[in-house]
Protein backbone atom coordinates (compact mmCIF):
# COMPACT_ATOMS: atom_id res chain seq x y z
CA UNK A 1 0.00 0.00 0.00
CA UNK A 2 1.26 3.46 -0.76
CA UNK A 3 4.40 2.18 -2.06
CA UNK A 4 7.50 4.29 -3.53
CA UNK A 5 9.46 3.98 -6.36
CA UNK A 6 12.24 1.56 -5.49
CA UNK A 7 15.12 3.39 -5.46
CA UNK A 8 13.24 5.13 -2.71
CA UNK A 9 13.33 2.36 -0.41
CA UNK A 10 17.57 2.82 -0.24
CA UNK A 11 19.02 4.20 3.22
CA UNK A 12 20.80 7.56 3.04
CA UNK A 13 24.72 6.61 1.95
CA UNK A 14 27.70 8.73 3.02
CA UNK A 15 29.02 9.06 -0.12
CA UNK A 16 27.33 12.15 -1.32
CA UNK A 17 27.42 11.14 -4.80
CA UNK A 18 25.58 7.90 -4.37
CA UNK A 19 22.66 10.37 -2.68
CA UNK A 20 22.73 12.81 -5.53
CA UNK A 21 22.57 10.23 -8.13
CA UNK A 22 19.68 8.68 -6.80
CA UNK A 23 17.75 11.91 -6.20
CA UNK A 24 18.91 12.83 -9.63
CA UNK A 25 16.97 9.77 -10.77
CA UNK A 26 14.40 10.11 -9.12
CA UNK A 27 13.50 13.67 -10.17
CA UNK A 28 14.85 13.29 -13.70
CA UNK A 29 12.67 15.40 -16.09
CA UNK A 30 11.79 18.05 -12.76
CA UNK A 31 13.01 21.55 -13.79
CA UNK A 32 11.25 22.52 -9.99
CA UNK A 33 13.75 20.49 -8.08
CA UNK A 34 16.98 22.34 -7.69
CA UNK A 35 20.32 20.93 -6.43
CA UNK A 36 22.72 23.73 -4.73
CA UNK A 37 26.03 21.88 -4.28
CA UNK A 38 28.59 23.96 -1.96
CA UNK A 39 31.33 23.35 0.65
CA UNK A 40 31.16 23.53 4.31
CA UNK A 41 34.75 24.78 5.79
CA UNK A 42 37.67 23.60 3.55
CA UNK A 43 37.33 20.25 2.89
CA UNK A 44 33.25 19.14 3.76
CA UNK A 45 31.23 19.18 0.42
CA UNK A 46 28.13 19.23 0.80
CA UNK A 47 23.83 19.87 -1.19
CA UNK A 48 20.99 21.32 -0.96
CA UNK A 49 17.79 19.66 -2.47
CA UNK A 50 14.37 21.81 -2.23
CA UNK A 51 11.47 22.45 -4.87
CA UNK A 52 11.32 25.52 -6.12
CA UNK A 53 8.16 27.62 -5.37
CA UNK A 54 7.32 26.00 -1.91
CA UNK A 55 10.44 27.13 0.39
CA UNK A 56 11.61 30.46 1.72
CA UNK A 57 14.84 31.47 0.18
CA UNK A 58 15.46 34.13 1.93
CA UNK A 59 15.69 32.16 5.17
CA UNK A 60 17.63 29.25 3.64
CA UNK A 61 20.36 31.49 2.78
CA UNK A 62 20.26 33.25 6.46
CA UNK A 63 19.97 30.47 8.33
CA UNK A 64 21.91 27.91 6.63
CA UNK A 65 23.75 28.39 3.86
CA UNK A 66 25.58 31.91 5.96
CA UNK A 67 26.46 29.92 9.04
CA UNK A 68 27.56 26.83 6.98
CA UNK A 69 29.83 29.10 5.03
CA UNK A 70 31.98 30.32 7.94
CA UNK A 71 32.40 26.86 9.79
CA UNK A 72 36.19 26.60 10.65
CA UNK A 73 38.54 24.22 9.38
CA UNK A 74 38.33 22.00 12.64
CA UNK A 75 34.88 21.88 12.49
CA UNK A 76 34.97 19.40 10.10
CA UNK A 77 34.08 15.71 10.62
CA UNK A 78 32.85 14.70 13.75
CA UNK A 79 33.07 18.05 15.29
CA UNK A 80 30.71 19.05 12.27
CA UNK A 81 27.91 16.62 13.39
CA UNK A 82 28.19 17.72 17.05
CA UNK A 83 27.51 21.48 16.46
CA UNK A 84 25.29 21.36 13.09
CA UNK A 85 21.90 21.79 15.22
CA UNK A 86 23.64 24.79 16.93
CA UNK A 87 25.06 26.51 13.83
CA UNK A 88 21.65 26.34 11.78
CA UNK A 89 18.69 28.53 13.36
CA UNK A 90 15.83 26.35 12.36
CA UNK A 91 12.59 25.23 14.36
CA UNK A 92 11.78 22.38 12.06
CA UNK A 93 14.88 20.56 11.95
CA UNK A 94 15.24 16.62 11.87
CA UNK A 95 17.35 13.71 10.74
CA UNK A 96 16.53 11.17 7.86
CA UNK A 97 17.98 7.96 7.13
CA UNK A 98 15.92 6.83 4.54
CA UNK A 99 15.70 8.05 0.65
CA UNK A 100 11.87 7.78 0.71
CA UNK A 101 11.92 9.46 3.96
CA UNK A 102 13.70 12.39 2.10
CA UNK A 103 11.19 12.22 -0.45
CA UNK A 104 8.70 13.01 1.75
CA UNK A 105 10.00 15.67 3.22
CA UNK A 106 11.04 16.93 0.04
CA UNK A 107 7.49 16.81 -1.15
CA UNK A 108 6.06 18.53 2.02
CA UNK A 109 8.25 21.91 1.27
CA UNK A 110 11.53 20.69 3.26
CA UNK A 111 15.03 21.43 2.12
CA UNK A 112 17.16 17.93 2.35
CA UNK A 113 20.41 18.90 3.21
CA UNK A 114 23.06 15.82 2.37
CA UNK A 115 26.96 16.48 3.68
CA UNK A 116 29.66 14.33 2.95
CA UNK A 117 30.82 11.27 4.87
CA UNK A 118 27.58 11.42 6.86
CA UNK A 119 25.28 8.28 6.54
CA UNK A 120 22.04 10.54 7.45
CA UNK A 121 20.52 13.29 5.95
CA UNK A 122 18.76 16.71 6.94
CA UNK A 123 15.25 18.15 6.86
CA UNK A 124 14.89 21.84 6.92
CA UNK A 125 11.80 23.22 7.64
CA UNK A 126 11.70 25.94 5.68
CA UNK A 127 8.47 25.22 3.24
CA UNK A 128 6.17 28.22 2.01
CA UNK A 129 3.84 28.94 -0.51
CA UNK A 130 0.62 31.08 -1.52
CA UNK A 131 -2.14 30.33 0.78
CA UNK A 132 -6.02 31.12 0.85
CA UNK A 133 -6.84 33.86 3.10
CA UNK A 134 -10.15 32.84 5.87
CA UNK A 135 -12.75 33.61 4.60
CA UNK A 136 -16.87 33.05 5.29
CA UNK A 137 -18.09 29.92 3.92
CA UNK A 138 -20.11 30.65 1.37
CA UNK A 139 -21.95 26.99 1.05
CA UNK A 140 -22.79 27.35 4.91
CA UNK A 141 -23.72 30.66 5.59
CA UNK A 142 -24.97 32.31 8.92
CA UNK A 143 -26.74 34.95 10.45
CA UNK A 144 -25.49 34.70 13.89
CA UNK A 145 -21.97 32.24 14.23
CA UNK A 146 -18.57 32.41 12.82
CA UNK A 147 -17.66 34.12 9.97
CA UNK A 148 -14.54 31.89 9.63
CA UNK A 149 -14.11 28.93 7.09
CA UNK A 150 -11.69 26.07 6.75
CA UNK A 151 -8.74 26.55 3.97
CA UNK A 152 -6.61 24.09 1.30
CA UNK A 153 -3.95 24.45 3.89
CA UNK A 154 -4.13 21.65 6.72
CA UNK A 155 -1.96 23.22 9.08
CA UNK A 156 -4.23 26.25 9.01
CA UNK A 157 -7.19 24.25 9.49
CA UNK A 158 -5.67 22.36 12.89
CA UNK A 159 -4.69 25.62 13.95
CA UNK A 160 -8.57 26.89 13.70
CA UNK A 161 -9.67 24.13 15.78
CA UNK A 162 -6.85 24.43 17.96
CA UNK A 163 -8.01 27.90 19.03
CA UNK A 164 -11.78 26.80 19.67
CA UNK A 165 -10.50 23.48 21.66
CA UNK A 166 -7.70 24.38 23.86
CA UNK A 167 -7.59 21.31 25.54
CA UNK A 168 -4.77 18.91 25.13
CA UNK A 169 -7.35 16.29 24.95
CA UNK A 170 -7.50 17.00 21.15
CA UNK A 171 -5.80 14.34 19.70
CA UNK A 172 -4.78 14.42 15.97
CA UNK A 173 -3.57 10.65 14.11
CA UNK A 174 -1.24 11.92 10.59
CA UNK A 175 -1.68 9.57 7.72
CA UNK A 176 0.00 9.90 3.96
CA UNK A 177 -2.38 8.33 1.72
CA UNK A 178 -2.27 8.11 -1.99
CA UNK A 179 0.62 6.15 -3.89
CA UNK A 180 1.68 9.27 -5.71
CA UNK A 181 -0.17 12.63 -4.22
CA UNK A 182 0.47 11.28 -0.51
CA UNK A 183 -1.64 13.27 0.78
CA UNK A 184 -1.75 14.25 4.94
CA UNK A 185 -5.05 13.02 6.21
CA UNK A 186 -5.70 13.73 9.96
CA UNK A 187 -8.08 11.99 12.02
CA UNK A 188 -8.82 14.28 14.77
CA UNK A 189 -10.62 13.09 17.87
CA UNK A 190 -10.89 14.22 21.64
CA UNK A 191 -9.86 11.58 24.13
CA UNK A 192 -11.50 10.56 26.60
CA UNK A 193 -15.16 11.63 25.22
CA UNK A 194 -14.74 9.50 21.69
CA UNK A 195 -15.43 5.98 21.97
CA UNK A 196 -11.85 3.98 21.36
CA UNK A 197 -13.95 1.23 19.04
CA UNK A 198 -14.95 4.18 16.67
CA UNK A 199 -11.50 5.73 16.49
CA UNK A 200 -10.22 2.15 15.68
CA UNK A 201 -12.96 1.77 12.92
CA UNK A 202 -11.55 4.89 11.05
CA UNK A 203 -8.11 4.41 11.66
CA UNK A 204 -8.51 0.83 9.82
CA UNK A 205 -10.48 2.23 6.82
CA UNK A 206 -8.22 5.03 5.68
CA UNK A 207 -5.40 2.07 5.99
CA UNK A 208 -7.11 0.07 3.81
CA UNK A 209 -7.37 2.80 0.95
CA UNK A 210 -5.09 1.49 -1.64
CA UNK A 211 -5.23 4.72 -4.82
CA UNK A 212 -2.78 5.98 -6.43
CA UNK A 213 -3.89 9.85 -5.38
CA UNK A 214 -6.10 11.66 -2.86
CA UNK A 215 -7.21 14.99 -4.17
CA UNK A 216 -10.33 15.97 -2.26
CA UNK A 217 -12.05 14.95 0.87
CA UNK A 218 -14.37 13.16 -1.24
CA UNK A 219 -12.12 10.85 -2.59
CA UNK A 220 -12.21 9.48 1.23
CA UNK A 221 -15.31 9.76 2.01
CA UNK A 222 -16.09 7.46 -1.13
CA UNK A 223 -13.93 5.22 0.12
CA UNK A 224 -14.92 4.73 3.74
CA UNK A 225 -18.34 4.59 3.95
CA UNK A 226 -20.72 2.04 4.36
CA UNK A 227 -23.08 2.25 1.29
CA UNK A 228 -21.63 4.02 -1.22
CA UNK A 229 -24.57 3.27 -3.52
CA UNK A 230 -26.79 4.94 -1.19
CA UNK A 231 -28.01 8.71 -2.48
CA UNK A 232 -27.60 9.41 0.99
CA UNK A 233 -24.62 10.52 2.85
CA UNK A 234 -23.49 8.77 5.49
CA UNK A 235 -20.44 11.61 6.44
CA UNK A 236 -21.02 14.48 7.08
CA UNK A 237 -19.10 17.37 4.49
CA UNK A 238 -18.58 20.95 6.23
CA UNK A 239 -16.27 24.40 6.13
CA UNK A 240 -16.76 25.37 9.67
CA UNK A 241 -14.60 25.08 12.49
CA UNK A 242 -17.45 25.60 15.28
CA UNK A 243 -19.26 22.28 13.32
CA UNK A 244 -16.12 20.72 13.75
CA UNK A 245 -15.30 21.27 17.39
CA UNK A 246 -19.53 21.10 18.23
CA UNK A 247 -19.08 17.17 16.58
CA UNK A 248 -15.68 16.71 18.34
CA UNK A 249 -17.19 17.58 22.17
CA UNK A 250 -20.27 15.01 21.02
CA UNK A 251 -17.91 12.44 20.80
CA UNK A 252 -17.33 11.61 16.89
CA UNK A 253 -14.39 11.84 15.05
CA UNK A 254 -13.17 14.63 12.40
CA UNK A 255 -10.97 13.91 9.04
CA UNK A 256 -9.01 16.31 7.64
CA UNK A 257 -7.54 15.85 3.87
CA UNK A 258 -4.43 18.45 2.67
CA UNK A 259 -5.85 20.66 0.14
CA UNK A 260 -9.62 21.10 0.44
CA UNK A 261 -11.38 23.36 2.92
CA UNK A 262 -14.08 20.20 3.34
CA UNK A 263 -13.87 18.28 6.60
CA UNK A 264 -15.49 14.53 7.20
CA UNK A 265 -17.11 14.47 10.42
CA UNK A 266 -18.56 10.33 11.32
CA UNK A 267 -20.68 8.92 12.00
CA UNK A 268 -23.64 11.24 10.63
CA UNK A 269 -27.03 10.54 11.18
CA UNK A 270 -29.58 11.91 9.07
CA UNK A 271 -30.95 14.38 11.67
CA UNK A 272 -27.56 15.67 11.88
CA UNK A 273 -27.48 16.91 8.24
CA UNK A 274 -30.91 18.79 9.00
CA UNK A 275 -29.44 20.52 11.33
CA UNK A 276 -28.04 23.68 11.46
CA UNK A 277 -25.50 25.45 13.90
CA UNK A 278 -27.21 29.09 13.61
CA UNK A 279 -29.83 26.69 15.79
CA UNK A 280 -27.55 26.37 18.72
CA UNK A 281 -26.53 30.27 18.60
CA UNK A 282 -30.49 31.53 18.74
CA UNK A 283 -32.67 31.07 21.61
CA UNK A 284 -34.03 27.80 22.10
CA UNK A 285 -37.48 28.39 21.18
CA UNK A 286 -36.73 30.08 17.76
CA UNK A 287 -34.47 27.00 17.33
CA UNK A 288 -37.27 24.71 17.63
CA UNK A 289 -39.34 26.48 15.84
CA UNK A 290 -37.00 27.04 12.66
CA UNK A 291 -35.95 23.14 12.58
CA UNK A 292 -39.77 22.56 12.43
CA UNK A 293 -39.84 24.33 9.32
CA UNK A 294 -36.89 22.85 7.90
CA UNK A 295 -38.40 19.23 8.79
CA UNK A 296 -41.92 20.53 7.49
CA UNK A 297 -40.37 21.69 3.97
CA UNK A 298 -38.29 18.52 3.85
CA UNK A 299 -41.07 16.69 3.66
CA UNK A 300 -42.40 19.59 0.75
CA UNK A 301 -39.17 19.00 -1.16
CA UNK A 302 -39.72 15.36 -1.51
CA UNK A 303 -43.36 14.75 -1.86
CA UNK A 304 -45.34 17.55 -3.21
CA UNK A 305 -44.71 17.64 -7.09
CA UNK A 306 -45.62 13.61 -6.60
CA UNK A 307 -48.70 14.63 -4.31
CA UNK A 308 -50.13 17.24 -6.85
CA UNK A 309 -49.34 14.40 -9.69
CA UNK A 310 -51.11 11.54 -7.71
CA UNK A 311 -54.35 13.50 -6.72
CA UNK A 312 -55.24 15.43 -10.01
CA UNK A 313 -54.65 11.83 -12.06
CA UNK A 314 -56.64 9.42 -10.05
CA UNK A 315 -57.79 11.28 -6.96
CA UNK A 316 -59.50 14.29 -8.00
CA UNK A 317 -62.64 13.55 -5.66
CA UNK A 318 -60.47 14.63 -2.82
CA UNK A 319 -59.77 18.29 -4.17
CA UNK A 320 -62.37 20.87 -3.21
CA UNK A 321 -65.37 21.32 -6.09
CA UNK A 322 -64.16 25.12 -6.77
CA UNK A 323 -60.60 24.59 -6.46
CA UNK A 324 -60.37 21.55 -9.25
CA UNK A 325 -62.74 23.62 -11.49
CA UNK A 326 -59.82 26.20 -11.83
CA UNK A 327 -57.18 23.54 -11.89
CA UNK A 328 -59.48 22.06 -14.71
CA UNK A 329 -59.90 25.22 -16.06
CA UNK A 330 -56.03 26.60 -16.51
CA UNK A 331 -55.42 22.82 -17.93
CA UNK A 332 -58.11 22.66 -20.80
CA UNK A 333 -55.49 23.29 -23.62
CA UNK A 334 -52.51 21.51 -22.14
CA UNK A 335 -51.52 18.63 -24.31
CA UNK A 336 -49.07 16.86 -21.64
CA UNK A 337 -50.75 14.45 -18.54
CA UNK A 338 -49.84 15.89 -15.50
CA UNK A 339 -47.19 13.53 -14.85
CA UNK A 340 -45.40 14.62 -17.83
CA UNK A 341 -45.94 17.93 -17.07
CA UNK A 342 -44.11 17.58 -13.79
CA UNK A 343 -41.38 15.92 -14.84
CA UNK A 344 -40.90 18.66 -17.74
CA UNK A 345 -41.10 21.71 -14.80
CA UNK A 346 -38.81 19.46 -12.87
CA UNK A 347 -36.20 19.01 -14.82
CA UNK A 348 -36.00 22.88 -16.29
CA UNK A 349 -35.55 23.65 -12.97
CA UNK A 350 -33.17 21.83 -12.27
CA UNK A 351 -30.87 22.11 -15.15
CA UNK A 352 -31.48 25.93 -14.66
CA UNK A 353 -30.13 25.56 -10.79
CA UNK A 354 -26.90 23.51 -11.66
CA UNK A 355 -26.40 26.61 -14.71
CA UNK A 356 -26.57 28.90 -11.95
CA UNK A 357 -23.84 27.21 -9.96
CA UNK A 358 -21.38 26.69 -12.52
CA UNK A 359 -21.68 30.14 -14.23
CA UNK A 360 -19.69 32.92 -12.32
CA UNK A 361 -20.84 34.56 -9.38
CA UNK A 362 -21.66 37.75 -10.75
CA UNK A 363 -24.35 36.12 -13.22
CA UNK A 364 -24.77 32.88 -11.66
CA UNK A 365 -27.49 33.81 -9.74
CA UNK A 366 -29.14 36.15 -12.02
CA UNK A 367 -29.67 33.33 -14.66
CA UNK A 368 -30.96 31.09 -12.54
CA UNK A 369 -33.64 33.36 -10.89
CA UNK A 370 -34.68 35.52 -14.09
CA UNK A 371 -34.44 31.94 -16.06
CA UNK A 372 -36.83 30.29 -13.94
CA UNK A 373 -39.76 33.44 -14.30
CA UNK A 374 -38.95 33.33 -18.36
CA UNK A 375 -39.21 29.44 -18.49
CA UNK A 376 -42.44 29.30 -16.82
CA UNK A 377 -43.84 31.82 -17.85
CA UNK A 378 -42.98 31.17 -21.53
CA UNK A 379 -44.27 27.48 -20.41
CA UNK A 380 -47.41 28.79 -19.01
CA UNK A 381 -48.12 31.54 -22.38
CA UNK A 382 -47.29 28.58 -24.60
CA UNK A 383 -50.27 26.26 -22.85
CA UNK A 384 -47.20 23.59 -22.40
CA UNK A 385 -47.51 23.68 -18.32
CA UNK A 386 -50.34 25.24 -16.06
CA UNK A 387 -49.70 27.48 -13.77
CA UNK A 388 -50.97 25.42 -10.55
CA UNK A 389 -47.83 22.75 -11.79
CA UNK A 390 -45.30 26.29 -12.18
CA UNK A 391 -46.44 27.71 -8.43
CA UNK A 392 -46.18 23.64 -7.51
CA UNK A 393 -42.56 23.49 -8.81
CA UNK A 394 -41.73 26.53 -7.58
CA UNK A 395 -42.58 25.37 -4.17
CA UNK A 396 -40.60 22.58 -4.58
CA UNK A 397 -37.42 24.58 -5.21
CA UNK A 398 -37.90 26.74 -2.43
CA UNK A 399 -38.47 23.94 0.18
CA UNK A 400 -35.20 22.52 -1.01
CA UNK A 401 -32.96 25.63 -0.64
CA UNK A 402 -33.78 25.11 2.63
CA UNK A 403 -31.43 21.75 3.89
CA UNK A 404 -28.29 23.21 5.64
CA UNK A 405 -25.98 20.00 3.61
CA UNK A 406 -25.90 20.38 -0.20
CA UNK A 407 -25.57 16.49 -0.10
CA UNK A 408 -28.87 15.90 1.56
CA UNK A 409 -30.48 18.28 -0.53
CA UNK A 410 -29.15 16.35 -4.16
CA UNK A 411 -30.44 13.64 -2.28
CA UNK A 412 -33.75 14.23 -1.92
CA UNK A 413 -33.87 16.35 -5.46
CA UNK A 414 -32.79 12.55 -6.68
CA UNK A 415 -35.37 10.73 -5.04
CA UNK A 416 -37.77 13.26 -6.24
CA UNK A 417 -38.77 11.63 -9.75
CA UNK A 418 -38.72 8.04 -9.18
CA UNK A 419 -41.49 8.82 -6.05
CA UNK A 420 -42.93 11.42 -8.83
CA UNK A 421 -43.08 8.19 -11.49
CA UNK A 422 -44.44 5.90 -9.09
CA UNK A 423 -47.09 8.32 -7.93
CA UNK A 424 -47.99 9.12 -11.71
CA UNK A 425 -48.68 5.16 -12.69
CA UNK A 426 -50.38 4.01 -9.12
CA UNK A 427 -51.74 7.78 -7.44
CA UNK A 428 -51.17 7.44 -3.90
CA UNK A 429 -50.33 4.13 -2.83
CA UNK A 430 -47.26 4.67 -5.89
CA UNK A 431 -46.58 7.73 -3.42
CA UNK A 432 -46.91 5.67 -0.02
CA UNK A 433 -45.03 2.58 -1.62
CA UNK A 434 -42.22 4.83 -2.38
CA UNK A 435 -41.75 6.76 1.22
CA UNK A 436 -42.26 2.86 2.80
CA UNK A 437 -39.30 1.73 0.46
CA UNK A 438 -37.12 5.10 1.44
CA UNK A 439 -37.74 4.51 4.98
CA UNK A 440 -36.58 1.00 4.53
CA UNK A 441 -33.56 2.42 2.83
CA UNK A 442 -32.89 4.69 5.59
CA UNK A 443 -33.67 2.37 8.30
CA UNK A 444 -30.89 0.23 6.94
CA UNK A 445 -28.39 2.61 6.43
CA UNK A 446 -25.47 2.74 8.94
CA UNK A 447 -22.54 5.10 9.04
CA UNK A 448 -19.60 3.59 11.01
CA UNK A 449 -21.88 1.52 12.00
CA UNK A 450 -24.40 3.88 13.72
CA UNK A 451 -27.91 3.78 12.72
CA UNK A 452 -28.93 6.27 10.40
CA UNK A 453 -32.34 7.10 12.04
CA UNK A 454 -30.98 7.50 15.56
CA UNK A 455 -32.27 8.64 18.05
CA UNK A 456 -35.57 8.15 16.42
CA UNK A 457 -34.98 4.49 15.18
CA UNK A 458 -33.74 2.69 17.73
CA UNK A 459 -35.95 5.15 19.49
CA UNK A 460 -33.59 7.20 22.28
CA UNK A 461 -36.48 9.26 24.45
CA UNK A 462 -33.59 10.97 26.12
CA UNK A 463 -32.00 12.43 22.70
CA UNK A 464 -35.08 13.40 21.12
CA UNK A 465 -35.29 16.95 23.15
CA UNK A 466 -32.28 17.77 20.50
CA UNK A 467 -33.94 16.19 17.32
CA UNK A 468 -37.60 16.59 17.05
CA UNK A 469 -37.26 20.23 19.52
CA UNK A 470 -33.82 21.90 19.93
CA UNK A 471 -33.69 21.87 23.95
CA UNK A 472 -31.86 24.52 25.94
CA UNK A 473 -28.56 24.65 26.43
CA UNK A 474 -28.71 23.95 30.12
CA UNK A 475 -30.86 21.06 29.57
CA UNK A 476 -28.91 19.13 27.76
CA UNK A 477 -26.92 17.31 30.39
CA UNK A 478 -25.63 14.69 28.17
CA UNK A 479 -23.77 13.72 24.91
CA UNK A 480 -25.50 11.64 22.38
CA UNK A 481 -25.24 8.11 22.62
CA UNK A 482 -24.18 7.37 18.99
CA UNK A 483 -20.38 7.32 19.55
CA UNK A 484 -20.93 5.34 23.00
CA UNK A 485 -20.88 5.88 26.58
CA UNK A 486 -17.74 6.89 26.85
CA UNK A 487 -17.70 10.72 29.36
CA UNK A 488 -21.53 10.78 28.72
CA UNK A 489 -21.95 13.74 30.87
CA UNK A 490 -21.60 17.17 29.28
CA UNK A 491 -22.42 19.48 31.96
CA UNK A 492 -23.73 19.13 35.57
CA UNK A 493 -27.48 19.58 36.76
CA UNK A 494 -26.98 23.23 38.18
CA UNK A 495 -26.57 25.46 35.30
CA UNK A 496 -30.53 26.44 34.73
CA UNK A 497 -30.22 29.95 34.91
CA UNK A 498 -32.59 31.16 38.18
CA UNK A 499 -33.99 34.42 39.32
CA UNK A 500 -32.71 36.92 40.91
CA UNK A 501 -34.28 39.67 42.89
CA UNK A 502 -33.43 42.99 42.24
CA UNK A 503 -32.91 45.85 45.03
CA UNK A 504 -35.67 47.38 45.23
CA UNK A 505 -35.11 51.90 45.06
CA UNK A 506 -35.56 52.74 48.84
């Protein structure tokens, strides 16, 4: 797994040609890799290996190259070894034994510093390169929270949660995966609140991935969870620290991939990706009464276009005399069943939603928005779509804006037309037959092993005060039971905020 070109595999040689002609060979054809070759005192020679772009010159010439230069003639040799850390004024400094090792390094943004007569070899730590400023995620946006997003830059993104979670219970596990990109992957955890089993379970997927690069979070999340033909996700994707930290003190795990701003949180439940963390920063009762909504329009997103279809094809006894007279009425010269009609609105819509994301920024949103008015009403002028199936649709689109993942919400735009063709052929027990098969489905689904549904299948009466309501803060003495018992309590019995009486003006 993850293996190296073979000349890799060699241990650092004293004779300092036998490293440079291996290097050499290795990075034939690399016009970024530079070799510096220069002497230390009189007799020492001495190189320099870096990749140009990703270290700090300007340091690598103060700080090593300068004191290097003036090392006195009986410095060499063994003397040399014994002051080396003490004439170069690095942090990051470290020996290497092993070719591949220097690879590594090499790759990271270390200078590899080979002398001589000396069987080991040098990392510098002296890597830099152009980074992404923080900035607001714009996928998860807020009104009250954070207004700080992850980066590309992993070191940046530890350091974020390392500021929120100043504990030294934050534990962090480095892994290099992909045969060629090895890429850092963290799994970050906090000890002593995680269960052991579940940090075990992670640790032994990512060492089973076996591919030959890693170039987004999702190329691990693809590769780790349970049903990866489910449309559902079973990890949870986000930008945001305070997610990150929130999961952490709950008791699952984080993974962090080099060179995406997306973190993995597992195991996810389903209720977790309806949930929001603006919830946690309002009061509780506009909490509750916001997730309501979200779980009421959830239920919009998926079902109503298939609703509408199932009752005006074979149901139509159940829709008020007046109201199906002008449903009948703005449908007299529309050639399409309704079923057809749907699925025509539906997918306009949605082609005109994915144009709006890929365009630029500046018109993205424009074309979607103006497009959808001009399409239906175009559609409606035309007598190609009524306008009960446009305001219908419309509703539809609306409702799904509102899921806080973007993965849930593909989900459920997915699932949308095979409940909408069932529903067209069979009215509403096609509709009921497909929720009973999607509950199935989600009853079955585990991530890391968790049940999907939890707390609400297995039912867990003492978790549901932060699913179906979002509790206050005080009252929610413990951590979900999903990652275990492990530290169950979060927060002692005494911090209901009482009372007080006032002095009263004499």
């Amino acid at each position: 797994m993850n293996s190296m070109p073979t000349d890799s595999q060699e241990a650092v040689s004293s004779s300092l040609d036998g490293n440079h002609k291996i290097l050499t060979n290795l990075y034939n054809n690399c016009q970024d890799v530079i070799f510096r070759s220069f002497s230390i005192g009189a007799k020492t020679e001495a190189f320099l290996v870096y990749i140009d772009g990703m270290v700090n010159l300007d340091s690598l010439h103060r700080n090593v190259l300068s004191p290097l230069s003036v090392v006195q003639p009986e410095d060499d040799g063994s003397l040399l070894n014994e002051r080396l850390a003490s004439l170069i004024s690095i942090v990051k400094y470290s020996e290497i034994k092993m070719i591949s090792e220097a690879v590594s390094k090499l790759s990271s943004g270390n200078v590899i510093l080979f002398i001589d007569g000396f069987a080991i070899g040098y990392s510098l730590g002296l890597g830099t390169w152009e980074k992404r400023n923080i900035e607001e995620p714009t996928a998860e946006s807020l009104v009250r929270g954070p207004r700080e997003g992850f980066t590309e830059t992993i070191s940046v993104n530890t350091s974020m949660l390392r500021r929120k979670i100043k504990s030294p219970s934050l534990k962090m596990i480095p892994f290099q995966t992909g045969r060629h990109t090895r890429t850092e992957v963290l799994i970050v955890y906090m000890e002593g609140i995680a269960n052991p089993s579940l940090i075990t379970e992670v640790q032994e997927r990512i060492e089973r991935i076996d591919i030959d690069g890693i170039l987004e979070s999702g190329y691990i999340e693809g590769l780790i969870e349970d049903n990866p033909f489910s449309p559902f996700p079973q990890i949870q994707a986000t930008e945001r620290p305070d997610v990150v930290s929130a999961s952490l003190l709950e008791g699952r795990v984080s993974i962090l991939v080099d060179g995406t701003p997306f973190a993995l949180i597992a195991p996810a439940t389903l209720f977790n990706l309806l949930q929001s963390p603006e919830d946690y920063y309002q009061r509780f009762v506009i909490g509750s009464l916001i997730r309501w909504l979200r779980y009421f329009f959830f239920v919009i997103s998926l079902v109503l276009p298939s609703l509408y279809v199932a009752i005006l094809t074979f149901h139509q006894e159940m829709v008020p005399t007046s109201l199906l007279l002008s449903i009948a009425k703005s449908r007299e010269d529309i050639p399409f069943p309704a079923l057809v009609e749907a699925l025509l609105m539906e997918v306009s819509f949605e082609a005109l939603r994915e144009a709006g994301v890929r365009l630029p920024k500046q018109v993205g949103a424009a074309v979607s928005i103006v497009g959808a008015l001009v399409i239906g009403q175009a559609a409606t002028s035309a007598g190609l779509v009524s306008s009960p199936m446009v305001m219908v649709v419309a509703i539809t689109g609306i409702a799904s804006f509102m899921m806080p993942q973007y993965a849930a919400g593909i989900a459920l735009r997915m699932l949308r037309f095979p409940i909408m063709l069932l529903s067209g052929m069979l009215g509403l027990l096609g509709l009921m037959l497909g929720i009973i098969v999607l509950v199935i489905h989600l009853c079955s689904l585990r991530s890391l092993g968790v049940p999907y549904l939890q707390p609400l299948a297995p039912m867990k009466g003492s978790e549901l005060k932060d699913v179906l309501i979002r509790a206050p803060i005080w009252s929610m003495r413990t951590r979900p039971s999903l990652t275990g018992k492990t530290n169950y309590i979060r927060q002692p019995s005494g911090n209901k905020p009482e009372p007080t009486k006032g002095n009263e003006p004499s």
